[in-house]
Protein backbone atom coordinates (compact mmCIF):
# COMPACT_ATOMS: atom_id res chain seq x y z
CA UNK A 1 8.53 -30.57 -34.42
CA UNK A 2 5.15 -30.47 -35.75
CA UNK A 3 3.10 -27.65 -35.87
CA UNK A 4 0.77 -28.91 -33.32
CA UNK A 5 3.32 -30.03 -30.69
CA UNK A 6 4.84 -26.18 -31.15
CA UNK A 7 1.25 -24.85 -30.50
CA UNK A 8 0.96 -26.98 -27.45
CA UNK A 9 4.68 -25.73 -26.13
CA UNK A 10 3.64 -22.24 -26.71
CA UNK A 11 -0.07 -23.03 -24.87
CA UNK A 12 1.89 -24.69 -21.91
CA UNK A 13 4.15 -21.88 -21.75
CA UNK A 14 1.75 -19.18 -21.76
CA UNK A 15 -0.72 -20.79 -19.45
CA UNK A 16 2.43 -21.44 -16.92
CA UNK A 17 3.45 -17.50 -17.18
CA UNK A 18 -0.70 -16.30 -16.42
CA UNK A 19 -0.84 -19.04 -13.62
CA UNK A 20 2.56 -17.20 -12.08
CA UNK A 21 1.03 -13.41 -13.02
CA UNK A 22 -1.89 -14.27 -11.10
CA UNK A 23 -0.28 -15.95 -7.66
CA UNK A 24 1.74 -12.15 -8.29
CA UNK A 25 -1.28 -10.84 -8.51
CA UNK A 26 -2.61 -11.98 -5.53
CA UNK A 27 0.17 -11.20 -3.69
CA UNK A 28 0.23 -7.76 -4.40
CA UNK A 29 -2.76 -7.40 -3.35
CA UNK A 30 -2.63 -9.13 -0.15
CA UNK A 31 0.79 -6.66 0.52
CA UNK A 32 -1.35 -3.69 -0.52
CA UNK A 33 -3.40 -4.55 1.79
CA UNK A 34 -1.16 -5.12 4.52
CA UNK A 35 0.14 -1.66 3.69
CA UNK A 36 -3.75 -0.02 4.07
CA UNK A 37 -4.02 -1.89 7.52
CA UNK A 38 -1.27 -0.66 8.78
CA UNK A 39 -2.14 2.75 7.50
CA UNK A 40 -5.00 2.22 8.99
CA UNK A 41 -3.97 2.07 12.23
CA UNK A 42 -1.61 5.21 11.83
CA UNK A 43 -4.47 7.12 10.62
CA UNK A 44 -6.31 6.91 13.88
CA UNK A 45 -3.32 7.73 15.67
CA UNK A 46 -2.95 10.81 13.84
CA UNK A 47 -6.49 11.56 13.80
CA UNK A 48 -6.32 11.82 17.98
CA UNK A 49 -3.24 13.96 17.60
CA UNK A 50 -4.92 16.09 15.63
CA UNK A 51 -7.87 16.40 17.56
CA UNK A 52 -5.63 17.00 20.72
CA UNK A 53 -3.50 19.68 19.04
CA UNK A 54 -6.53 21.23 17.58
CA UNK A 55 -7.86 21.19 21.25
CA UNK A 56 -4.57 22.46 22.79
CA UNK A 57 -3.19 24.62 20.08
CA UNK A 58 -1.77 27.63 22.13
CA UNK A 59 -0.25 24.91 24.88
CA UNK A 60 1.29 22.22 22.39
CA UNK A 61 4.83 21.83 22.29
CA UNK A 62 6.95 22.48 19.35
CA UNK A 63 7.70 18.77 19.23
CA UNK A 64 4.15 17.87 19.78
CA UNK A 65 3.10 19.62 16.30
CA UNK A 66 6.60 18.26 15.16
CA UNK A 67 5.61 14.79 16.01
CA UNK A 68 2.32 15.24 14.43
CA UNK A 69 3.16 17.06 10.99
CA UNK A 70 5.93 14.60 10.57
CA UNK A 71 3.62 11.23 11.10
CA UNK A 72 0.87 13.30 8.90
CA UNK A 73 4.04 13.63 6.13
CA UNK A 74 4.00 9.96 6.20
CA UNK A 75 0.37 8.80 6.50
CA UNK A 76 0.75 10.93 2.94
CA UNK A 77 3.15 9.12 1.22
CA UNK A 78 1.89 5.73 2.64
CA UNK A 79 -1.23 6.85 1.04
CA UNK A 80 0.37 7.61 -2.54
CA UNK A 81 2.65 4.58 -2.47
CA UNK A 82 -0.60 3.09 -2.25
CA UNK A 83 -2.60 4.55 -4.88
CA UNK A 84 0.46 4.59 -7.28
CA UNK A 85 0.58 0.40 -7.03
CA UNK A 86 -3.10 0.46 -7.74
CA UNK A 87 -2.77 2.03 -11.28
């Protein structure tokens, strides 16, 4: 093989491994963002919650704040799962 045909195998090969790294790419992203969304959408649920059990504090149930510090735990790691596939 000549050295020009093994420069051209090694071009091909590289240029199919970025073109797969960047349909990754883009799928990670569009997961990550699936992930915020949904997030998202948690976060305003616990954001009412809070409000409410900030509004009712002496009346809320023990499972009420359970309910709450439990989806808060979550909304947390979400959050960090997050931010940890972004670096």
């Amino acid at each position: 093989m000549s050295l020009q045909e093994e420069f051209k195998k090694l071009s091909d090969k590289i240029k199919q491994y970025r073109d797969e790294a960047r349909v990754q790419l883009h799928l990670a992203r569009e997961d990550v963002k699936d992930e915020w969304d949904d997030l998202e959408q948690d976060w305003d649920r616990f954001r009412t919650k809070i409000d409410q059990m900030m509004h009712d504090a002496e009346n809320a149930s023990q499972e009420a704040r359970q309910t709450t510090q439990k989806l808060g735990e979550d909304l947390k790691t979400g959050y960090q799962n997050i931010r940890n596939k972004l670096k």
